[in-house]
C-alpha atoms as a PDB file:
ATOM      1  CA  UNK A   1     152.252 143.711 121.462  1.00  0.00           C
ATOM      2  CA  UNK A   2     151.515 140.786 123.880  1.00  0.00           C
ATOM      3  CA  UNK A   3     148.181 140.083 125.106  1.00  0.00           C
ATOM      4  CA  UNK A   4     146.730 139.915 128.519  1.00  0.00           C
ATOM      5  CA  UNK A   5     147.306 136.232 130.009  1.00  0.00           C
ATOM      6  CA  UNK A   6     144.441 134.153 129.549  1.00  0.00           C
ATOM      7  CA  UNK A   7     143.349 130.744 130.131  1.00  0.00           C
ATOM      8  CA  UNK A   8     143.173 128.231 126.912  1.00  0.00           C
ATOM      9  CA  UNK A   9     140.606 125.454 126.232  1.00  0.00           C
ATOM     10  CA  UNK A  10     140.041 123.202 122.892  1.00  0.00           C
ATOM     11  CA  UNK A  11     137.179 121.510 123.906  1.00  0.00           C
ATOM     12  CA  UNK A  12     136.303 118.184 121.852  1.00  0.00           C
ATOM     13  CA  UNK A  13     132.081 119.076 121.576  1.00  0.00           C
ATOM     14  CA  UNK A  14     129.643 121.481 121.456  1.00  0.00           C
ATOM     15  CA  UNK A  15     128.759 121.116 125.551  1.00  0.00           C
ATOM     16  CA  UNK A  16     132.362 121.428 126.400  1.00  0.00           C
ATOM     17  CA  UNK A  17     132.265 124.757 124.473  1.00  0.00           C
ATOM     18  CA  UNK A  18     129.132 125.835 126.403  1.00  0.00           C
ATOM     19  CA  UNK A  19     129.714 124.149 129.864  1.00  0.00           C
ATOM     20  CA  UNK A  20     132.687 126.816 129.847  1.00  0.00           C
ATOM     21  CA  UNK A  21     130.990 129.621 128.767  1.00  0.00           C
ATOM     22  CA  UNK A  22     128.670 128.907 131.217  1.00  0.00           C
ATOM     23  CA  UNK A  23     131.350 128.889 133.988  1.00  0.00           C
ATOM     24  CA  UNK A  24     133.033 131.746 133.016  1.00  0.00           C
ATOM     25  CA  UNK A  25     130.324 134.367 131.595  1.00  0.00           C
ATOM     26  CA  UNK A  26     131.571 137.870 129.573  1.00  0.00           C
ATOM     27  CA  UNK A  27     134.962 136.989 130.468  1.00  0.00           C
ATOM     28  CA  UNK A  28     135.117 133.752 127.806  1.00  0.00           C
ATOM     29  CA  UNK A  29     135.435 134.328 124.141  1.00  0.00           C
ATOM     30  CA  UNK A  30     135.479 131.352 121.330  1.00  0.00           C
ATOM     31  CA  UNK A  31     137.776 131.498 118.575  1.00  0.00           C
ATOM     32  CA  UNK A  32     137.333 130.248 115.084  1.00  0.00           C
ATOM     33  CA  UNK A  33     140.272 130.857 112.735  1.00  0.00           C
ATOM     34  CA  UNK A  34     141.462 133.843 114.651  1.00  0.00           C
ATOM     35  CA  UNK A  35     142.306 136.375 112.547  1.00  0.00           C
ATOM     36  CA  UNK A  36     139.776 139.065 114.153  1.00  0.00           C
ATOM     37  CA  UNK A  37     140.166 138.192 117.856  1.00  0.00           C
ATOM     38  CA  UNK A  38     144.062 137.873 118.069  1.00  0.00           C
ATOM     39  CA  UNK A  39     145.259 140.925 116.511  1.00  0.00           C
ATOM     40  CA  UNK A  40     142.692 142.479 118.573  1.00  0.00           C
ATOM     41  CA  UNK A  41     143.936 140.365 122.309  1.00  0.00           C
ATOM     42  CA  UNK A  42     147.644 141.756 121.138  1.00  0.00           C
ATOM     43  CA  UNK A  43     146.661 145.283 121.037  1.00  0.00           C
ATOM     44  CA  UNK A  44     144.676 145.532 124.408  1.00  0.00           C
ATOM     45  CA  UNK A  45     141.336 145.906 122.714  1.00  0.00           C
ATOM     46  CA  UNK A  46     140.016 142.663 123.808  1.00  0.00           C
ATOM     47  CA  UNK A  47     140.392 141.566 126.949  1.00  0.00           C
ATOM     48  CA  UNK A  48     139.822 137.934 127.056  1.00  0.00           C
ATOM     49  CA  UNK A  49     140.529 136.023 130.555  1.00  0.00           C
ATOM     50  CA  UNK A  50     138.872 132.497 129.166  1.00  0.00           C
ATOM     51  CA  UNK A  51     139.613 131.533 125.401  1.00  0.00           C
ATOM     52  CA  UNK A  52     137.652 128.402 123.515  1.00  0.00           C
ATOM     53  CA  UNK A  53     139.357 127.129 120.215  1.00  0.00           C
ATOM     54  CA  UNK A  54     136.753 125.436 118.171  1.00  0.00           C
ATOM     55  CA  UNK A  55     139.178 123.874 115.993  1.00  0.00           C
ATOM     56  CA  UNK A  56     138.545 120.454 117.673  1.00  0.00           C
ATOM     57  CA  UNK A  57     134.710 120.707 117.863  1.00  0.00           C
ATOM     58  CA  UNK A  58     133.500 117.597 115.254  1.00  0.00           C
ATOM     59  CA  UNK A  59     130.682 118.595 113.220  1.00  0.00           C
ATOM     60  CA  UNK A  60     131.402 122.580 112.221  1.00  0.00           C
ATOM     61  CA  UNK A  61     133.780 121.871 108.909  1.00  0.00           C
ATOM     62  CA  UNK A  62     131.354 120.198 106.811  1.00  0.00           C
ATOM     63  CA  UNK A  63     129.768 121.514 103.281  1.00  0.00           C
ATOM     64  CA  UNK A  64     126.239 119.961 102.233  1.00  0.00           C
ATOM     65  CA  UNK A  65     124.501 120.604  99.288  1.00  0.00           C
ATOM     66  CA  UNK A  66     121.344 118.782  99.647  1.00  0.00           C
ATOM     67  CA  UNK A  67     118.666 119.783  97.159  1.00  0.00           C
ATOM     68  CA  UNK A  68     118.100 123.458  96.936  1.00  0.00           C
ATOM     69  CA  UNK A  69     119.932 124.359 100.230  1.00  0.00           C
ATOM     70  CA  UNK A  70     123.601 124.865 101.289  1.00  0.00           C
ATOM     71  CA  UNK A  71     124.830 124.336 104.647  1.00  0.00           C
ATOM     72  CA  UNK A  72     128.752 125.898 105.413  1.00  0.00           C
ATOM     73  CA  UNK A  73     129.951 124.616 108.585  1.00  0.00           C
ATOM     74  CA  UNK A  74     131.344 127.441 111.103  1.00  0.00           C
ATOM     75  CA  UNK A  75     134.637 125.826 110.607  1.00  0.00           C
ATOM     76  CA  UNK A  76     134.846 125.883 106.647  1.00  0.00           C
ATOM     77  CA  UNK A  77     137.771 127.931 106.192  1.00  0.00           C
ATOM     78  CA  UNK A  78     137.946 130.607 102.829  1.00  0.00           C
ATOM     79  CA  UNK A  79     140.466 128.063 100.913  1.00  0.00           C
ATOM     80  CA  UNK A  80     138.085 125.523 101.478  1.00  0.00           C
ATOM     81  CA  UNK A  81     134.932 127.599 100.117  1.00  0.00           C
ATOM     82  CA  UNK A  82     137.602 128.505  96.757  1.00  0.00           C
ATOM     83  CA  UNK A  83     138.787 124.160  96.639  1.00  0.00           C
ATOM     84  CA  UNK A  84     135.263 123.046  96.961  1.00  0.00           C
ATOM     85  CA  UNK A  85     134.060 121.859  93.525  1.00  0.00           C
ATOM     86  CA  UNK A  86     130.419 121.401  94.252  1.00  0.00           C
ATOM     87  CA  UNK A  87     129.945 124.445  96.110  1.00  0.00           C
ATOM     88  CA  UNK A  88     131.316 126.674  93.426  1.00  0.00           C
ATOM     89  CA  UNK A  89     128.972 124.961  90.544  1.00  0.00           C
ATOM     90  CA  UNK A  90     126.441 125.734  93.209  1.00  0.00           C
ATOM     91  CA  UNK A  91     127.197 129.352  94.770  1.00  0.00           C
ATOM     92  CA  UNK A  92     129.718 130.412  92.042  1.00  0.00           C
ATOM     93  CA  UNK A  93     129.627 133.682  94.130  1.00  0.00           C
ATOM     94  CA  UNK A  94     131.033 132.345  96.945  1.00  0.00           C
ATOM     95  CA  UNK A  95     133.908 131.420  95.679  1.00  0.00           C
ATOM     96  CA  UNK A  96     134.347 134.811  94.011  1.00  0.00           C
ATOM     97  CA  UNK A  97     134.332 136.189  97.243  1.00  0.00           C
ATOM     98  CA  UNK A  98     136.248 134.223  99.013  1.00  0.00           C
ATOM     99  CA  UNK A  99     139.310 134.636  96.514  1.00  0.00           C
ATOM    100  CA  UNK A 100     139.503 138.478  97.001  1.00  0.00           C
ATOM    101  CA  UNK A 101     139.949 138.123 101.246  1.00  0.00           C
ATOM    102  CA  UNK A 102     143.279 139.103 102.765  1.00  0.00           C
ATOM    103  CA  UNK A 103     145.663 137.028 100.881  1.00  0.00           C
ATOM    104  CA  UNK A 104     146.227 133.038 100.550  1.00  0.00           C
ATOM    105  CA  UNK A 105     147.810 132.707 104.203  1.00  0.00           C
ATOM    106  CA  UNK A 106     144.939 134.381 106.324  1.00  0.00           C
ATOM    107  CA  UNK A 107     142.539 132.277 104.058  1.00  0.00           C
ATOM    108  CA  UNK A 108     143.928 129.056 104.925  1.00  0.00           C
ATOM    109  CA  UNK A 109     142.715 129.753 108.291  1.00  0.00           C
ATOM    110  CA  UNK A 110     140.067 132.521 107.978  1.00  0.00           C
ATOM    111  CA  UNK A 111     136.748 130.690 108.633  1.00  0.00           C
ATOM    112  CA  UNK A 112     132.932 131.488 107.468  1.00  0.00           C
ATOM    113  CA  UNK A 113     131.677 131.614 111.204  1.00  0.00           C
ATOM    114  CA  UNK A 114     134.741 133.744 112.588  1.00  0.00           C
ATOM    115  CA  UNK A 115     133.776 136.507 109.039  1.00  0.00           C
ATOM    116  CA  UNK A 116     130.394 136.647 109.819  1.00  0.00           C
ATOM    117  CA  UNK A 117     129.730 136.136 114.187  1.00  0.00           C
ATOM    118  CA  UNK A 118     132.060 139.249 115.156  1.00  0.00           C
ATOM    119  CA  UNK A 119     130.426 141.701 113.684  1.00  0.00           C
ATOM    120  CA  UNK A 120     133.353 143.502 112.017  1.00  0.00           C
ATOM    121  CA  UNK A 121     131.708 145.933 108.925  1.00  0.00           C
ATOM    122  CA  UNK A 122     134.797 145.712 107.198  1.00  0.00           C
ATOM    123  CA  UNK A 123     134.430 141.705 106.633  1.00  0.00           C
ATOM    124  CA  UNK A 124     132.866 140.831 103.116  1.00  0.00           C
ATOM    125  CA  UNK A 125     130.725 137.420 103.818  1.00  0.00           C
ATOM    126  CA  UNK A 126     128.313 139.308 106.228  1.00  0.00           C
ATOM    127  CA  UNK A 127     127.064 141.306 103.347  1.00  0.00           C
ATOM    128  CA  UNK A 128     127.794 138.715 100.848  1.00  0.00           C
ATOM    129  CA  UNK A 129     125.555 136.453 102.944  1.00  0.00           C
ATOM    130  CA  UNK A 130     122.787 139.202 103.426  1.00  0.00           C
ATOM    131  CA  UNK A 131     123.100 139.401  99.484  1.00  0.00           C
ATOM    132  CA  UNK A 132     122.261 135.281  99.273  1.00  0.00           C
ATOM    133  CA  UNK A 133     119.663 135.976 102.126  1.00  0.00           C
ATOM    134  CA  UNK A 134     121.639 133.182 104.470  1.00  0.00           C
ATOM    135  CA  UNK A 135     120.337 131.883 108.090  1.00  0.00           C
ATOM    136  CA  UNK A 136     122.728 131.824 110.919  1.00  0.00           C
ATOM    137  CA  UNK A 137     122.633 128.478 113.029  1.00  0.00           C
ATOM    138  CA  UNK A 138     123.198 129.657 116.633  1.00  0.00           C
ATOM    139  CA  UNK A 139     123.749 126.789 119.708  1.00  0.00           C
ATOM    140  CA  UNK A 140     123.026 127.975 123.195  1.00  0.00           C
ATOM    141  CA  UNK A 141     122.177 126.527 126.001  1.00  0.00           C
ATOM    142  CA  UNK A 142     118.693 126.343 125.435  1.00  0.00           C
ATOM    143  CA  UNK A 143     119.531 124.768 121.694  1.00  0.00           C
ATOM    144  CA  UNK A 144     119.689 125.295 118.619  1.00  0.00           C
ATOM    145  CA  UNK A 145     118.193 129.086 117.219  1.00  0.00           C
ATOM    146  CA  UNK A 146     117.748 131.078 113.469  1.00  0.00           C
ATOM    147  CA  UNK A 147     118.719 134.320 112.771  1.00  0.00           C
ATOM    148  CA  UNK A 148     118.312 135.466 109.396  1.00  0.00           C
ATOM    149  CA  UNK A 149     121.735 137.258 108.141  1.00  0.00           C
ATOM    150  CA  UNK A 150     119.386 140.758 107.420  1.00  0.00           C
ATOM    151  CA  UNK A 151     118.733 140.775 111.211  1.00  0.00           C
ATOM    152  CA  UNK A 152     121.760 139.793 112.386  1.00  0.00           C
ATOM    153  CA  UNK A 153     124.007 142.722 112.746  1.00  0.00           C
ATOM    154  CA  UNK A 154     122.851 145.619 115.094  1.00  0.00           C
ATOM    155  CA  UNK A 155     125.579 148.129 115.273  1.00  0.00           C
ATOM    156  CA  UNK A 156     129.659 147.564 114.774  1.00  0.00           C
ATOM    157  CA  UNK A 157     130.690 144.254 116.278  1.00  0.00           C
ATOM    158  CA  UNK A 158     127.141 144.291 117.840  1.00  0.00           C
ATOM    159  CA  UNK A 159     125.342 141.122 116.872  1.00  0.00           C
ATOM    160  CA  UNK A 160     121.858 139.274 117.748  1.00  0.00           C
ATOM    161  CA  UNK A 161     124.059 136.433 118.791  1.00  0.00           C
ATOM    162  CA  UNK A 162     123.971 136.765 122.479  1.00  0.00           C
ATOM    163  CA  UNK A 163     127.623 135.713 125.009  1.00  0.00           C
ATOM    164  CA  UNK A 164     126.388 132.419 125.746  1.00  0.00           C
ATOM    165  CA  UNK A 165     125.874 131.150 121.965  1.00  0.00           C
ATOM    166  CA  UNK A 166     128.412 129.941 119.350  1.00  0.00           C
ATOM    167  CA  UNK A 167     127.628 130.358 115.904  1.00  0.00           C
ATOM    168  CA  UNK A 168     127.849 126.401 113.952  1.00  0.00           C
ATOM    169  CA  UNK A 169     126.630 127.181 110.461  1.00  0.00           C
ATOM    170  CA  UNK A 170     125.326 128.951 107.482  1.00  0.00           C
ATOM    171  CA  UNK A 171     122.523 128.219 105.226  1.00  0.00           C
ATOM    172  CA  UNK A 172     120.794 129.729 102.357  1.00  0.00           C
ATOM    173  CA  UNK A 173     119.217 128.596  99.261  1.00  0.00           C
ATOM    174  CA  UNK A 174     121.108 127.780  96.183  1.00  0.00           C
ATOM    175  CA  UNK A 175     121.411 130.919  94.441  1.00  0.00           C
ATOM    176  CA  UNK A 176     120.135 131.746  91.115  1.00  0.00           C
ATOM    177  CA  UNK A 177     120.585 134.069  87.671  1.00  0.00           C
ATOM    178  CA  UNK A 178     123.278 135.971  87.653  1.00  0.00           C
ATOM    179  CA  UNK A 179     126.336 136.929  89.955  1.00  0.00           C
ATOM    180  CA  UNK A 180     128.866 139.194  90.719  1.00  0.00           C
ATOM    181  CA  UNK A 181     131.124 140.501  94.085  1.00  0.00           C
ATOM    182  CA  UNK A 182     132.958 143.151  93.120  1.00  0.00           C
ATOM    183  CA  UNK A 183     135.661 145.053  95.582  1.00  0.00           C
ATOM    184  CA  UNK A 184     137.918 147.950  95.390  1.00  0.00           C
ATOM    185  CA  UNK A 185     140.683 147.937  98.467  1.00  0.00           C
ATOM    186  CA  UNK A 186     143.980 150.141  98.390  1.00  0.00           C
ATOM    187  CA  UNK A 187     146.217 146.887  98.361  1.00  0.00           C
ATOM    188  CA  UNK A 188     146.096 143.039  98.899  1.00  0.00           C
ATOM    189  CA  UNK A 189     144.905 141.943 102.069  1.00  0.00           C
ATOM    190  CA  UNK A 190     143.447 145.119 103.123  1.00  0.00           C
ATOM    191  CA  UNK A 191     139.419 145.121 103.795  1.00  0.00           C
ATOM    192  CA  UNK A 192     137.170 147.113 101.252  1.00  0.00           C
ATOM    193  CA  UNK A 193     136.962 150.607 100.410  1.00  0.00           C
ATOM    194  CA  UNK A 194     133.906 149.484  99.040  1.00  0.00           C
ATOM    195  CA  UNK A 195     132.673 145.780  98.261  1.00  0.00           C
ATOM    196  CA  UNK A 196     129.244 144.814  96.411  1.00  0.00           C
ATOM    197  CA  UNK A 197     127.512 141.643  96.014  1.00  0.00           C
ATOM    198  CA  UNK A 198     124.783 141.535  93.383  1.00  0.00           C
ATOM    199  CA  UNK A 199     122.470 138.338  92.200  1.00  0.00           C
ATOM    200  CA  UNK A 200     120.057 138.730  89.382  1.00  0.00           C
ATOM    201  CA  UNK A 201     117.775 136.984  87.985  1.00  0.00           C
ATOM    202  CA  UNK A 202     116.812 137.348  84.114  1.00  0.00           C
ATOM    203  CA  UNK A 203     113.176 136.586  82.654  1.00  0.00           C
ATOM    204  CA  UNK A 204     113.459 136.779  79.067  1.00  0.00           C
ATOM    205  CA  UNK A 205     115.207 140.426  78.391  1.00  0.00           C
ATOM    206  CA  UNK A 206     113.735 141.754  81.902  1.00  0.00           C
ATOM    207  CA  UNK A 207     115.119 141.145  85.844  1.00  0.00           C
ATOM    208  CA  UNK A 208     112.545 139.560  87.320  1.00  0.00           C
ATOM    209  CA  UNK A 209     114.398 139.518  91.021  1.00  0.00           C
ATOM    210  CA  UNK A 210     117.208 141.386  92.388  1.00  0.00           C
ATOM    211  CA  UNK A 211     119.303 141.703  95.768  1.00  0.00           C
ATOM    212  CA  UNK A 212     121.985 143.894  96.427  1.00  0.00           C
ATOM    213  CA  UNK A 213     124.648 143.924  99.635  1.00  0.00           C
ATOM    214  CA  UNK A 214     127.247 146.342 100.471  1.00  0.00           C
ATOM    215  CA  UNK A 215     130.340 146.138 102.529  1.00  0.00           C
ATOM    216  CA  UNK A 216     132.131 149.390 105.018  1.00  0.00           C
ATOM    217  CA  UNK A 217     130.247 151.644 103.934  1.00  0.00           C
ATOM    218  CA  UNK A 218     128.249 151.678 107.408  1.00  0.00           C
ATOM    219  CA  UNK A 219     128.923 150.495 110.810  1.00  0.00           C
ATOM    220  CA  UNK A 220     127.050 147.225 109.301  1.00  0.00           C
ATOM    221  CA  UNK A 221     126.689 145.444 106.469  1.00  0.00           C
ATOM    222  CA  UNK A 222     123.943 147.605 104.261  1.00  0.00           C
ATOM    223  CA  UNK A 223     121.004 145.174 102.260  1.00  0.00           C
ATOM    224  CA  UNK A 224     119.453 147.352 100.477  1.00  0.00           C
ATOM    225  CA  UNK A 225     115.954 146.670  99.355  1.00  0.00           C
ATOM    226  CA  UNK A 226     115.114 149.471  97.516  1.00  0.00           C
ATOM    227  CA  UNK A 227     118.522 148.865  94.843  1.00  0.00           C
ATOM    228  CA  UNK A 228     117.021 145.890  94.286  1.00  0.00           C
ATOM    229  CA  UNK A 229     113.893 146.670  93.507  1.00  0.00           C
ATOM    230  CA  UNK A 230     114.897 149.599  90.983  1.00  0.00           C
ATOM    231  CA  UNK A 231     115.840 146.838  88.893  1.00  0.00           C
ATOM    232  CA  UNK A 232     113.119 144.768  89.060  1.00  0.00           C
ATOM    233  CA  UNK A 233     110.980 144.952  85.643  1.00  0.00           C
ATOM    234  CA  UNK A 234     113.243 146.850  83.669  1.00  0.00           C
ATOM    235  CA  UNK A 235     115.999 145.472  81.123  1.00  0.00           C
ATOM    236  CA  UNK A 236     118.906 146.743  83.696  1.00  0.00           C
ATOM    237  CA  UNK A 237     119.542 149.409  81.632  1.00  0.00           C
ATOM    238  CA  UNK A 238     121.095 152.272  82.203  1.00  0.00           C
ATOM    239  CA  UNK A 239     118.639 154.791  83.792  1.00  0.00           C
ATOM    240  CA  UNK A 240     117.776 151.521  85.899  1.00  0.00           C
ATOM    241  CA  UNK A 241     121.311 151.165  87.303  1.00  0.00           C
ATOM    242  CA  UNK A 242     121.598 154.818  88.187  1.00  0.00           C
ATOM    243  CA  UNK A 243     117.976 154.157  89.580  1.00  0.00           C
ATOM    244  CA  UNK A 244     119.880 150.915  92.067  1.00  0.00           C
ATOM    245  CA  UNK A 245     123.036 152.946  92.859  1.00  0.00           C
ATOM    246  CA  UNK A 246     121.138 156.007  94.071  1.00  0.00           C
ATOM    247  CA  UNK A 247     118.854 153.837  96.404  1.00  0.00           C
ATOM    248  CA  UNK A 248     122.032 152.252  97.507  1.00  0.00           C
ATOM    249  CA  UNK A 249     123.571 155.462  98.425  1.00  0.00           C
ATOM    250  CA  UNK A 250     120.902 156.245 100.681  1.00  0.00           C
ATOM    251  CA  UNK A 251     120.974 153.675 102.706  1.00  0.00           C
ATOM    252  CA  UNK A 252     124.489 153.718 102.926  1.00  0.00           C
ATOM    253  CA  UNK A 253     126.400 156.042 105.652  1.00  0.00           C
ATOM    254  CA  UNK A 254     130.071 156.455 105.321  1.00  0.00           C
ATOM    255  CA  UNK A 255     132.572 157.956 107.801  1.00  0.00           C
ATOM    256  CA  UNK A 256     135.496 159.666 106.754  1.00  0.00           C
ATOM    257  CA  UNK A 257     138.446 157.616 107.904  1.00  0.00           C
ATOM    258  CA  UNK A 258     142.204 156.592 106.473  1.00  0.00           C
ATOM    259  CA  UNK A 259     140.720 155.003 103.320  1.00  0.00           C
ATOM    260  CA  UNK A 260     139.057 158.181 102.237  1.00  0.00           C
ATOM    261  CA  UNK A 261     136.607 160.828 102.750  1.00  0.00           C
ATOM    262  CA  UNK A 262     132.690 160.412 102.654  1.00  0.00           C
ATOM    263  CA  UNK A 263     132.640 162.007  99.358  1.00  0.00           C
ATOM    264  CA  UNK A 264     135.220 159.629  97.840  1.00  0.00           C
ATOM    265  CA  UNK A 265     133.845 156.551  99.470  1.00  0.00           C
ATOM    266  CA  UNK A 266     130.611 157.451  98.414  1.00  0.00           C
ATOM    267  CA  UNK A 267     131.918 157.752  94.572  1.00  0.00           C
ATOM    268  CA  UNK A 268     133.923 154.615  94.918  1.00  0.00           C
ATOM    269  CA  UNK A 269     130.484 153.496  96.040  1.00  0.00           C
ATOM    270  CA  UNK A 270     128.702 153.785  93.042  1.00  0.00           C
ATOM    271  CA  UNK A 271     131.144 152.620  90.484  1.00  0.00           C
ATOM    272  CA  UNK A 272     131.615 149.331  92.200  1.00  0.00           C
ATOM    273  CA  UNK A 273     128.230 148.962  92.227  1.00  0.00           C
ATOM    274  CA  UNK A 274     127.445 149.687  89.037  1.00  0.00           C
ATOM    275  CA  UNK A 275     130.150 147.618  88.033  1.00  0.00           C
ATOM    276  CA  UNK A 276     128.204 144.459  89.769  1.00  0.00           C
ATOM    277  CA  UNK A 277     125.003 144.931  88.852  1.00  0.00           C
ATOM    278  CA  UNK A 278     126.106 145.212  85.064  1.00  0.00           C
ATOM    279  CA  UNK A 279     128.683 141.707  85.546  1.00  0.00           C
ATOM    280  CA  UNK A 280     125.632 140.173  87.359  1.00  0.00           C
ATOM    281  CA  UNK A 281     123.415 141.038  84.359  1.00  0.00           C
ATOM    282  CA  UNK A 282     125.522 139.892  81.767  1.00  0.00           C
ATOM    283  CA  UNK A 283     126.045 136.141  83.858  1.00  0.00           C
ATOM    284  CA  UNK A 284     122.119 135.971  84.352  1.00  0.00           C
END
């Protein structure tokens, strides 16, 4: 189909992005890579009068490793998460990630800030980044705000972001121990049946520290806690797993939709889950 007309603006900076969001209200949307918001524009489910490409905005492609923190740039597309040497010694799990989205083309343009500001559950960095407990850099016009990724999403494609702020960057600290995403989809370039991100950390024989993410298998991305800390103290064996994936699958609410029943994706829950946790143990 062919979208709505709309008005288009590549502003060069940050106050050109939010003088015309100021201007033009609920009826102006920013685009990143635009892999979410077109398809939706060319099917009538967005209606979007004002569009703002950020792809000219200086400042949001950058990757910094600086100490013990990482800073992603709203910009930083998937391919250049996978080419980035440092950032893979760094977050190996990123990288991991990022090389089981969509397929090569969409990640070429597919951006970190366009995966994690819409709100989509299907996307895999918003629970990948609740997993790596990330902080969401948010410009408005009152400045610069925080959002922690755990507090971010509020319902499907309902965010703490509010209209008149454009999400610039990701942080988090540079993950430790052990890692593993692990995602089962029905083909390439389809999102997740179920997706898991797992990091662990080892002391000795024992997992000192533990967090667990989960992606569509809830109308957000589901950090669970409690999986995490049925791990904690134990040598992640495997009355300790079981112990993580039935946490998981309470906090976890499926609908039944054209990848499968709740039963199944409840099933397909747990074994890519425990397939995780046990890949993040043995890399710890």
């Amino acid at each position: 189909m062919i979208p709505a007309a709309f008005e288009y603006y590549r502003p060069k900076d940050m106050a050109g992005v939010l003088s015309i969001l100021e201007e033009h209200g609920d009826d102006a949307r920013v685009m990143a890579g635009g892999h979410s918001l077109i398809p939706m524009m060319k099917l009538r489910m967005a209606d979007v009068g004002h569009l703002i490409d950020l792809q000219d905005v200086e400042g949001m492609s950058e990757i910094d490793i600086s100490g013990n923190t990482i800073r992603i740039g709203a910009m930083v597309t998937q391919h250049d998460i996978i080419d980035h040497h440092a950032l893979s010694a760094a977050a190996p799990i990123l990288r991991e990630a990022a090389l089981q989205i969509a397929d090569p083309q969409v990640r070429y343009m597919g951006t970190v800030g366009g995966n994690v500001a819409n709100g989509d559950p299907g996307n895999d960095m918003p629970g990948l980044m609740q997993c790596l407990d990330a902080t969401f850099h948010l410009t408005g016009p009152d400045g610069e705000h925080t959002v922690a990724a755990r507090d971010f999403y509020e319902a499907a494609y309902m965010t703490a972001r509010e209209d008149d702020q454009v999400l610039t960057a990701v942080s988090m600290p540079k993950p430790a121990g052990g890692h593993a995403y692990e995602k089962q989809k029905r083909k390439i370039g389809d999102y997740a049946t179920a997706a898991a991100a797992a990091l662990i950390v080892k002391d000795g024989f024992t997992c000192a520290s533990a967090s667990i993410a989960m992606t569509n298998l809830s109308d957000t991305p589901v950090y669970s806690e409690a999986a995490g800390a049925a791990l904690v103290g134990t040598s992640v064996d495997d009355a300790a797993v079981g112990a993580a994936v039935a946490a998981m699958l309470g906090d976890i609410d499926p609908t039944e939709d054209n990848r499968g029943p709740i039963a199944f994706k409840k099933h397909v829950a747990g074994v890519i889950l425990r397939r995780a946790i046990e890949r993040a143990w043995s890399r710890a």
